[in-house]
Protein backbone atom coordinates (compact mmCIF):
# COMPACT_ATOMS: atom_id res chain seq x y z
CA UNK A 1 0.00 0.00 0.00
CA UNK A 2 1.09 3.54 -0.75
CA UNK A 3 1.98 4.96 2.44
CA UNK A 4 1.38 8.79 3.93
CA UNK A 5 2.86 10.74 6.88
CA UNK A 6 0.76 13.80 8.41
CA UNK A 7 1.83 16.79 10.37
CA UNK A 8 -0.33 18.75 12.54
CA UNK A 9 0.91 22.32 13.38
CA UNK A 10 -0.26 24.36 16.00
CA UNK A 11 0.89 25.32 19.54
CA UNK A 12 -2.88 25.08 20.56
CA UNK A 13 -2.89 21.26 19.75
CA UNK A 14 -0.09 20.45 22.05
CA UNK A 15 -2.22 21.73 24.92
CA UNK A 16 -5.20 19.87 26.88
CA UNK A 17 -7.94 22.07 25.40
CA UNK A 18 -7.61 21.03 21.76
CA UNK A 19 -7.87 17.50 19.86
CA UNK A 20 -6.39 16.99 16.47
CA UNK A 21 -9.90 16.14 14.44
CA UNK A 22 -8.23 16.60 11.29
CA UNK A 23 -5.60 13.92 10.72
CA UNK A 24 -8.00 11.55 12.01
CA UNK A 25 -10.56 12.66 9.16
CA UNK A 26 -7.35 12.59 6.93
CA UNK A 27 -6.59 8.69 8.36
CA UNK A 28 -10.28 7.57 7.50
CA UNK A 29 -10.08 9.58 4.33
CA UNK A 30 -6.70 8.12 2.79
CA UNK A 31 -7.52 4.58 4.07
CA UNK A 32 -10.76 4.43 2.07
CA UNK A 33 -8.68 5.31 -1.30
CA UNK A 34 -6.08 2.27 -0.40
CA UNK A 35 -3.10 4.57 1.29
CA UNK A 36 -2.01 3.82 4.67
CA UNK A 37 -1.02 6.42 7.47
CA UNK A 38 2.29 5.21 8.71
CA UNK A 39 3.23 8.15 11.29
CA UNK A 40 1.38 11.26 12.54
CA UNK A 41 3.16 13.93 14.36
CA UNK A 42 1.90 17.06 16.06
CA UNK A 43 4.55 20.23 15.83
CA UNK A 44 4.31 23.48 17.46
CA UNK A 45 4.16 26.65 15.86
CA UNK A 46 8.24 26.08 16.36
CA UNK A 47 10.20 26.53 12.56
CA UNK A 48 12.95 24.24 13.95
CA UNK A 49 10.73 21.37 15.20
CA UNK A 50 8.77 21.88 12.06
CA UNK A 51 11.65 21.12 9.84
CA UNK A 52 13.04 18.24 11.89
CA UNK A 53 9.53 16.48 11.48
CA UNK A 54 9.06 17.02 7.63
CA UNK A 55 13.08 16.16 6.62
CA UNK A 56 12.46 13.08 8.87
CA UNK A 57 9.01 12.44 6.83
CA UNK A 58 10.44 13.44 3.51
CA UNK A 59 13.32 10.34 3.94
CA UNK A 60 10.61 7.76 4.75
CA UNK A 61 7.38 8.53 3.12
CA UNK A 62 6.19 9.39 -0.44
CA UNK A 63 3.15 11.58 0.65
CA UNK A 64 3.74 13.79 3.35
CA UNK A 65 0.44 15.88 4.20
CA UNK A 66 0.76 19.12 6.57
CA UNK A 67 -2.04 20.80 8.87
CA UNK A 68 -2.23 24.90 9.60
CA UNK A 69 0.08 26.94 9.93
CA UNK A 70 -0.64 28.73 6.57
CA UNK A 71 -2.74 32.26 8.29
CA UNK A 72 -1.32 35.78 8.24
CA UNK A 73 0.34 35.70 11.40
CA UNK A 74 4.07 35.57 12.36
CA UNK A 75 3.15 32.41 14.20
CA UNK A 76 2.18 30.79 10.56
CA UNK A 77 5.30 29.16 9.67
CA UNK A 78 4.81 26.46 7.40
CA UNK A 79 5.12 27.90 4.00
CA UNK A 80 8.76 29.08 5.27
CA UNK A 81 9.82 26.14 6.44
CA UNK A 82 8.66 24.03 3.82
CA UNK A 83 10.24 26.22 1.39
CA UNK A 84 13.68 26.28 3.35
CA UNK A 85 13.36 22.39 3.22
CA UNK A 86 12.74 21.96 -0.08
CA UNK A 87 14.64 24.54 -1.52
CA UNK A 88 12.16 26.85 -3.30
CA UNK A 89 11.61 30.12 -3.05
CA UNK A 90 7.99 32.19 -2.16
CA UNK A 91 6.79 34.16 -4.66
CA UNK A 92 3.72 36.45 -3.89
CA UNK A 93 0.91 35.12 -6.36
CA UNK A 94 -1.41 37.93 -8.18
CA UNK A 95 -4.64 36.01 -8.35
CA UNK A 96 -4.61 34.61 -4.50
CA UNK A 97 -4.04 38.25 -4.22
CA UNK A 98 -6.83 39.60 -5.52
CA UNK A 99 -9.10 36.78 -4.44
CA UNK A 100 -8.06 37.37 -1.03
CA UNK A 101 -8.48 41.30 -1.64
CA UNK A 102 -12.09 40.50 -3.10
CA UNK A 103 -13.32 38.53 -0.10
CA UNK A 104 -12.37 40.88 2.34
CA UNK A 105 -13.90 44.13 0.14
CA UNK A 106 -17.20 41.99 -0.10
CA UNK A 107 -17.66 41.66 3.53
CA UNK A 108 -17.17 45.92 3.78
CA UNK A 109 -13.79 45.25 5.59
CA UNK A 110 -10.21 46.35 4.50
CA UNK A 111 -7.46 43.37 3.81
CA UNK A 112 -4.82 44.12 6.92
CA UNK A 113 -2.10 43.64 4.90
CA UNK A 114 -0.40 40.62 6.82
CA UNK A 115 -3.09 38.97 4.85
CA UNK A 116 -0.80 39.50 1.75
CA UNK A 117 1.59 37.12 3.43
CA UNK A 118 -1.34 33.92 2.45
CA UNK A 119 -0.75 34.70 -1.39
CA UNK A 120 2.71 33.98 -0.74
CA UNK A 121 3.37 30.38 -2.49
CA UNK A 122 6.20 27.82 -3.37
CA UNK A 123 7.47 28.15 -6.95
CA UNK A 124 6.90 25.17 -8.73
CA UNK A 125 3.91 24.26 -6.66
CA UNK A 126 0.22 24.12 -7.45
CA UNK A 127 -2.72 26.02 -6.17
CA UNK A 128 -5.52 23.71 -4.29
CA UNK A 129 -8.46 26.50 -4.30
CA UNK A 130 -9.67 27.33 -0.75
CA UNK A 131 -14.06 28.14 -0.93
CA UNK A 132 -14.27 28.83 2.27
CA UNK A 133 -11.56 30.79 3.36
CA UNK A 134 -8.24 32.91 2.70
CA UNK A 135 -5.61 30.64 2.75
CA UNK A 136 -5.32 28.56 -0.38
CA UNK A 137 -3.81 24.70 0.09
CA UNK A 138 -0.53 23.50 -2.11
CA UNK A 139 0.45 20.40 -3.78
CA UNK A 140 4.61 20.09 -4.13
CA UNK A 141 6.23 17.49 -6.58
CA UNK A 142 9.62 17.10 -5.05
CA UNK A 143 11.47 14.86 -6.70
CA UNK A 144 9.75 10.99 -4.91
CA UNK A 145 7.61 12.74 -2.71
CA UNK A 146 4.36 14.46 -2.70
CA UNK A 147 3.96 17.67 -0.03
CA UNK A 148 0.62 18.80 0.61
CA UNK A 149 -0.02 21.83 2.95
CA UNK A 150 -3.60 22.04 4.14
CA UNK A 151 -5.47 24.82 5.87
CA UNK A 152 -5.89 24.18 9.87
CA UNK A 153 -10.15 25.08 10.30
CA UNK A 154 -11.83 21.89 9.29
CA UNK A 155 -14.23 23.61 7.53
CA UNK A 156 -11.87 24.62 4.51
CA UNK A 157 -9.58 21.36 4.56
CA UNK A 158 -12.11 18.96 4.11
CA UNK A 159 -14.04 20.10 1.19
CA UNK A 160 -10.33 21.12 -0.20
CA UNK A 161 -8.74 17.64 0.48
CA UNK A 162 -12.12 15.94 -0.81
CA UNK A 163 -12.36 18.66 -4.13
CA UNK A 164 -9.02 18.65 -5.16
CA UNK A 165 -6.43 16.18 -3.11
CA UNK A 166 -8.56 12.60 -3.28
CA UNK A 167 -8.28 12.14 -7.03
CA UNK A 168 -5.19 13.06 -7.17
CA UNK A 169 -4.36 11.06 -4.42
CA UNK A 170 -6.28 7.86 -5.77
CA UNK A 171 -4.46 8.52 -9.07
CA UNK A 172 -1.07 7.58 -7.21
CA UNK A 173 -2.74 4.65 -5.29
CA UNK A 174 -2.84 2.92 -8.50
CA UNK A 175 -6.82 2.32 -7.50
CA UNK A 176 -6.56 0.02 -5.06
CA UNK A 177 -9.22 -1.43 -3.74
CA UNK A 178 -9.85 -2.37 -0.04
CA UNK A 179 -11.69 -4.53 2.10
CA UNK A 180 -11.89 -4.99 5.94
CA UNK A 181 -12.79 -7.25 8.67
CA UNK A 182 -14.03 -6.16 12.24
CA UNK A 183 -14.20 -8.28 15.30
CA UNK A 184 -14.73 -6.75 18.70
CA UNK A 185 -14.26 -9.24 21.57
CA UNK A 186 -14.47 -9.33 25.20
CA UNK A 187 -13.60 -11.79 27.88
CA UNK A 188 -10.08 -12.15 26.55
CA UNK A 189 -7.00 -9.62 27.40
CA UNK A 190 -4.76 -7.90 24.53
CA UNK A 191 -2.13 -10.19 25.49
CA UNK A 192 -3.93 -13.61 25.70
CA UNK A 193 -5.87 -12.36 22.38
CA UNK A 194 -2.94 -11.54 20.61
CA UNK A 195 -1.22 -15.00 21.33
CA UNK A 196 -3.98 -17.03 20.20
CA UNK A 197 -4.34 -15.66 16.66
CA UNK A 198 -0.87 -14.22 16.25
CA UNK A 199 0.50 -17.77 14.25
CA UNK A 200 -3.06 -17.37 12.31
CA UNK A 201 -2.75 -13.55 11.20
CA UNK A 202 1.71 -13.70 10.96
CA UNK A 203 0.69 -16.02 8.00
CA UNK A 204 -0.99 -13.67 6.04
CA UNK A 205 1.95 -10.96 5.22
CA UNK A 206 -0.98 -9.31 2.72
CA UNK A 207 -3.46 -8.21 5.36
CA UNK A 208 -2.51 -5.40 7.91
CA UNK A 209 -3.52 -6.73 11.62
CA UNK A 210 -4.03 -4.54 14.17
CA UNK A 211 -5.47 -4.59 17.77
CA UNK A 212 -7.29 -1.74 19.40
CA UNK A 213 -7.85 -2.49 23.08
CA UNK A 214 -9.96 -0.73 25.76
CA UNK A 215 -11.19 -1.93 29.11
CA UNK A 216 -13.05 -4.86 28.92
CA UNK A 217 -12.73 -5.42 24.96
CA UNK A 218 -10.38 -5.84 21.87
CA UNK A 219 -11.01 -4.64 18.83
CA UNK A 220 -9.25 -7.07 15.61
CA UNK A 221 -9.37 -4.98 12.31
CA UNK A 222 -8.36 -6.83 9.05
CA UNK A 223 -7.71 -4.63 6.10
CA UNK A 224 -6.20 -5.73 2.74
CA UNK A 225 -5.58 -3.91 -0.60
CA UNK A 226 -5.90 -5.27 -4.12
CA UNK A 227 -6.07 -4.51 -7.70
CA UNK A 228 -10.08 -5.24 -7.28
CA UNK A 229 -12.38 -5.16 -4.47
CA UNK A 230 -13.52 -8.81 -5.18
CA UNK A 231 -9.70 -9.88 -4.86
CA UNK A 232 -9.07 -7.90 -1.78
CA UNK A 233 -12.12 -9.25 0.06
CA UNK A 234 -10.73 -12.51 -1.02
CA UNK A 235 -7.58 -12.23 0.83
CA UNK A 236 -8.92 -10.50 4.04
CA UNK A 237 -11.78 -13.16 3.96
CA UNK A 238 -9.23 -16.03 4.06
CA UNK A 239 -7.65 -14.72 7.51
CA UNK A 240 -10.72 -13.62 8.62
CA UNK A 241 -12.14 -16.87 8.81
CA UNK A 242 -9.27 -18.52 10.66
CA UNK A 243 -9.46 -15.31 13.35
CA UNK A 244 -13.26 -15.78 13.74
CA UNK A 245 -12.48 -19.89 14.57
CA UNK A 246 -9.92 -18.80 17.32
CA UNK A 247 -11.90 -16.40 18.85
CA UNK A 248 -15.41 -17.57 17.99
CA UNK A 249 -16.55 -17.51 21.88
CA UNK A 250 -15.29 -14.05 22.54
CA UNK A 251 -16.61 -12.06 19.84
CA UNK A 252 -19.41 -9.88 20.12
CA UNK A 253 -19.81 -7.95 16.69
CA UNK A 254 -18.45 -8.01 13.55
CA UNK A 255 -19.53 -4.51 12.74
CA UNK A 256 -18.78 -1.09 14.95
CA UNK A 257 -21.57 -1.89 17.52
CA UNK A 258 -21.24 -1.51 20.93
CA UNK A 259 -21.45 -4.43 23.10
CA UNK A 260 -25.28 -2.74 24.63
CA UNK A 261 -26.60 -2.84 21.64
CA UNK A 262 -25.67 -5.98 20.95
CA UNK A 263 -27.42 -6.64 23.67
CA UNK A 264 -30.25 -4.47 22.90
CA UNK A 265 -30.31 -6.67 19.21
CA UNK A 266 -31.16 -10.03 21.01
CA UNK A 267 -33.46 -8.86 23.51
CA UNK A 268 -35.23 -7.38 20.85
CA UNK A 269 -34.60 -10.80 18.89
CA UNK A 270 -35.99 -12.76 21.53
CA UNK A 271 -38.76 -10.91 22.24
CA UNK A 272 -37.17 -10.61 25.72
CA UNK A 273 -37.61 -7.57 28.91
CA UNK A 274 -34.82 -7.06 30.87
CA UNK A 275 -34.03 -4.92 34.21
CA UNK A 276 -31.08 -4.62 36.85
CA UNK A 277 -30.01 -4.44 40.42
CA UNK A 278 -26.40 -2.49 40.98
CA UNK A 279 -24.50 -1.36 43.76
CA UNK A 280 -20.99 -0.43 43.12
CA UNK A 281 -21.66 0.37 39.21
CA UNK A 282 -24.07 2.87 40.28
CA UNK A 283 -26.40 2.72 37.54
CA UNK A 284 -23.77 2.66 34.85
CA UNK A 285 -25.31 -0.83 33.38
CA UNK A 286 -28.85 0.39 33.01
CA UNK A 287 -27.55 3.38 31.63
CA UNK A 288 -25.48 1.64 28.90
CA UNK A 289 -28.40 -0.39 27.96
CA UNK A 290 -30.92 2.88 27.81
CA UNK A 291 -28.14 4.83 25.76
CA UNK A 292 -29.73 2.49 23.06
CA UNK A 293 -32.14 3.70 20.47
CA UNK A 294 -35.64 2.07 21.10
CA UNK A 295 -34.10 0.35 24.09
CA UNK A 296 -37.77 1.22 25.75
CA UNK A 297 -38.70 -2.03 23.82
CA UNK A 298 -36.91 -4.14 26.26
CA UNK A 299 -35.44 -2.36 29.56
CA UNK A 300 -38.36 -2.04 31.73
CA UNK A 301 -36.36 -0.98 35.23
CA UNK A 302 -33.43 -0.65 37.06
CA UNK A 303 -32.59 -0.24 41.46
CA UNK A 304 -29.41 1.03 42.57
CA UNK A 305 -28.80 -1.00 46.05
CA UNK A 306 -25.78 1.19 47.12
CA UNK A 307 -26.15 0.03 50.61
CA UNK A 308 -27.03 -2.67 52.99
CA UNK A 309 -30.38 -1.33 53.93
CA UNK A 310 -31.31 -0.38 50.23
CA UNK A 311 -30.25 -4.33 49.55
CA UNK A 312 -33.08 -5.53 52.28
CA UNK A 313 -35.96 -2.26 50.85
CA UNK A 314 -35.41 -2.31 47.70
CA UNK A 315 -34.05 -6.03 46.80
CA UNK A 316 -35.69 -8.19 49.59
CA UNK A 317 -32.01 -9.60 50.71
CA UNK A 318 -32.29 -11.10 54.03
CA UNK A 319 -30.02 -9.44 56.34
CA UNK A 320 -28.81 -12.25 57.67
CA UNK A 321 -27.12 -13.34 54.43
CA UNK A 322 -25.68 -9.84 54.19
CA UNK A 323 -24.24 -10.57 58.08
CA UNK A 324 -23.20 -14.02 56.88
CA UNK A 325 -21.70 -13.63 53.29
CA UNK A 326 -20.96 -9.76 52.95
CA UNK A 327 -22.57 -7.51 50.28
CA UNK A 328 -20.19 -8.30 47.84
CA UNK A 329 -20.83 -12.21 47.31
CA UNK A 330 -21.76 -14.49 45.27
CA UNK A 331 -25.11 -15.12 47.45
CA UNK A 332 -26.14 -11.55 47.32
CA UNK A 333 -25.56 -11.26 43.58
CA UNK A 334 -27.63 -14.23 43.22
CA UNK A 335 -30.32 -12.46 44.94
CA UNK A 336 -30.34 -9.34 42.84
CA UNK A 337 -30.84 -10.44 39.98
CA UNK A 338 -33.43 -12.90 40.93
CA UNK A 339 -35.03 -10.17 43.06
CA UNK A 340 -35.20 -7.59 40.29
CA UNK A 341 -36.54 -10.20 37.49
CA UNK A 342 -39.18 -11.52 40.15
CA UNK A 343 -40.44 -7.48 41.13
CA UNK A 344 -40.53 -6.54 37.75
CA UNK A 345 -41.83 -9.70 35.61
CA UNK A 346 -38.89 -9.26 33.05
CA UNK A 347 -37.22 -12.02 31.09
CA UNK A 348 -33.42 -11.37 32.48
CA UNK A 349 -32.66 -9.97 35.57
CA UNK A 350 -29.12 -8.65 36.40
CA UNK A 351 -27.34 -7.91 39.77
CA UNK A 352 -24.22 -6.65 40.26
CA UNK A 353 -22.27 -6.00 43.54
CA UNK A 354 -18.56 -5.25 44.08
CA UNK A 355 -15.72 -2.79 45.59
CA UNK A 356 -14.80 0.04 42.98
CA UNK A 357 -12.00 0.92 45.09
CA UNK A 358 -9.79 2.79 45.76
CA UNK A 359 -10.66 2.29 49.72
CA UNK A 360 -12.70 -0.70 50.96
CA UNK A 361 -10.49 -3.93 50.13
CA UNK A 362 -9.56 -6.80 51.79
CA UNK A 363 -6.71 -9.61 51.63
CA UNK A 364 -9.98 -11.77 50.77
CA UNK A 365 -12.15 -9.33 48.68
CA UNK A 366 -9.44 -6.81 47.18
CA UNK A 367 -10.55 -3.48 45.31
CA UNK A 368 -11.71 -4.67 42.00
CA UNK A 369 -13.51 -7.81 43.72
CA UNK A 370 -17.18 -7.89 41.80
CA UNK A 371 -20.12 -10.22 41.60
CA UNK A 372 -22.09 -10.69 38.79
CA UNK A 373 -25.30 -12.69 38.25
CA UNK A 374 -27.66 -13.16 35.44
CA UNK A 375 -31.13 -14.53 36.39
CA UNK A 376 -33.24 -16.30 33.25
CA UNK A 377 -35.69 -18.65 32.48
CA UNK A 378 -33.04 -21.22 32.33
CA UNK A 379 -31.75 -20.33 36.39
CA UNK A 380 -29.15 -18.24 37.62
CA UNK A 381 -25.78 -17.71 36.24
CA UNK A 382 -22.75 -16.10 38.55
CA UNK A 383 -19.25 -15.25 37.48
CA UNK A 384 -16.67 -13.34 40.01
CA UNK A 385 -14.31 -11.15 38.73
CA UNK A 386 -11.44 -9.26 40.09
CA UNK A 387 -10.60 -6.17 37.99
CA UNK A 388 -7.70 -4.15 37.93
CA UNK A 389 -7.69 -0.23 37.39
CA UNK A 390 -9.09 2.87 39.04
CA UNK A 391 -12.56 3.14 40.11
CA UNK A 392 -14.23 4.54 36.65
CA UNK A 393 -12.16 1.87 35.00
CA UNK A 394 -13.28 -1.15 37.81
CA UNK A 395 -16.98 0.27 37.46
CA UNK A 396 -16.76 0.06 33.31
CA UNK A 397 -15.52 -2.96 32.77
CA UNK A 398 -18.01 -4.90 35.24
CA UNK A 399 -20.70 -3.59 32.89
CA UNK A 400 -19.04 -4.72 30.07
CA UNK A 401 -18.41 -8.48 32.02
CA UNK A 402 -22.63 -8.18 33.20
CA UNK A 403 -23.63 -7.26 29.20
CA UNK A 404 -20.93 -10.24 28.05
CA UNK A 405 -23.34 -12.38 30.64
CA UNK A 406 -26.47 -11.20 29.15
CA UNK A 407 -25.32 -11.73 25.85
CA UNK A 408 -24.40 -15.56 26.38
CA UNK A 409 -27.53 -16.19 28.29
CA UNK A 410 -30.10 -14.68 25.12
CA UNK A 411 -28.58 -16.75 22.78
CA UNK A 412 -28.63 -19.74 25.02
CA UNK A 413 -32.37 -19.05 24.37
């Protein structure tokens, strides 16, 4: 695959306030043509990091792509440094000059003449017309690579990059085609995941592997390029089927859904109500499952038993068993989920009870110690978990083990 480095430039992005939207637009854009991003780096408003990044880009990568940096200001450095790298001078361009001059007159406003400055462009390099704004884009042909220097405001680099980059772009992908694989798992680690399908995917040199891993589930994306989409989706299809073998038990989706509406997708399936008793997720289960479009179909109610005495209200626990076996216990789970699918006359009923840390552990229940039960027509299921982490991530990832439940229990249906 034709390969593509990206620099984002801008002092703002190195700071906690701003996120770098673009090259991940610019990612999902150049993947769909069949060109892979190999490297993205982020540069300050700084002309010598600025020129470190691109000479390092220009040795390694045929298409280097650059973000911002192309305004009025003194702080708009990329023209100049590109130019110093390269070797070409900036000549002030006529027509960007008027254009510029034009846009500013037909909003009743003067140019400030730093403005002049964005008319300023490589020789050698072409124009890429900017609709929505002053600063127009450039393409440079520099002996094996291709420089691109994009506006910074999304608004004028993506219809530029989509009106005047992508078929140029797809030109010098030769038209490959692609086609890709999804498999989102849980139950399985990145580690333990990786070693069971590494000596299935290290087989298949033509297919780009990668794992994307959060708490409580790994992502497996498959992509493979080819002269023709039917031959690509041949190749990808060929690992894709030994993966899905492997990991048959773990896998959730084979599309971007998330695990709840998954979830949602076989209680609706089924024809099946659901509701849920938590204590140390708080109500983050039922509201995963009611972040669901039309999950009204199927989630009918949900009890947060935070303490004891809520346990014995609102969940009928006898106290006795809390005295006996602790709120966080296999027996009390038990009796959540039974409770809350008894009270409410749903199909499933969930309960979930556990320490989220970071005080409260013991040698024999340490923080991260949960309980989780699924009640059905078929009985009562129970799994204990110990998960590692802070308290948000403790608290996640036990909803993502008490939907995993759900979801093995519905199709057990």
């Amino acid at each position: 695959m034709l390969s593509a480095e990206i620099i984002a430039i801008g002092s703002e992005l190195l700071t906690p306030n701003f996120v770098d939207t673009n090259s991940m637009y610019l990612t999902r854009q150049l993947n769909e043509i069949g060109i892979s991003v190999v490297m993205k780096a982020i540069t300050g408003d700084d002309e010598n990091y600025l020129e470190q990044a691109l000479r390092g880009s220009l040795e390694r990568t045929p298409i280097i792509i650059t973000i911002g940096g192309l305004g009025p200001t003194e702080d708009d450095v990329t023209k100049k440094v590109v130019a110093r790298v390269l070797r070409r001078q900036l000549v002030l361009d006529d027509d960007i000059l008027a254009s510029i001059e034009k846009r500013f007159k037909a909003r009743g406003v003067e140019m400030p003449k730093n403005n002049a400055r964005q008319a300023l462009i490589l020789s050698g390099s072409e124009v890429l017309e900017n609709k929505n704004g002053t600063a127009p884009g450039l393409w440079i042909n520099a002996d094996r690579n291709h420089v691109v220097l994009l506006p910074g405001p999304p608004s004028e680099l993506m219809p530029m990059f989509e009106e005047t980059c992508i078929p140029r772009l797809r030109k010098l992908a030769g038209g490959m085609a692609l086609a890709r694989r999804i498999f989102r798992t849980t139950g399985l680690p990145e580690s333990a995941l990786d070693a069971r399908i590494a000596p299935i995917y290290q087989k298949h040199k033509n297919v780009q592997t990668t794992l994307l891993a959060k708490p409580g589930q790994v992502d497996v994306r498959l992509t493979a390029a080819a002269r023709t989409e039917a031959e690509a989706d041949r190749t990808v299809q060929d690992l894709a089927d030994g993966i899905e073998k492997e990991l048959q038990e773990f896998i959730f989706a084979k599309t971007e859904q998330s695990l709840e509406e998954i979830v949602g997708m076989h209680l609706v399936d089924k024809k099946a109500t659901i509701a849920v008793a938590e204590s140390c997720t708080g109500g983050m289960l039922a509201e995963r499952l009611t972040g669901v479009d039309g999950s009204s179909r199927y989630f009918l109610s949900g009890i947060i038993t935070y303490s004891n005495q809520s346990k014995i209200d609102l969940a009928g626990i006898p106290p006795l068993l809390l005295e006996m076996q602790g709120a966080v216990s296999e027996e009390v789970a038990r009796g959540l989920a039974e409770s809350i699918r008894e009270k409410i006359g749903t199909t499933i009923g969930v309960g979930i009870t556990g320490i989220a840390g970071p005080s409260g552990g013991s040698p024999e229940k340490p923080v991260g110690t949960v309980h989780i039960a699924v009640a059905g027509p078929g009985g009562i299921s129970h799994q204990r978990y110990v998960f590692p982490g802070s308290r948000d991530r403790i608290r996640w990832q036990a909803t993502q083990a008490a939907l995993n439940m759900t979801r093995r229990v519905l199709l057990e249906m």
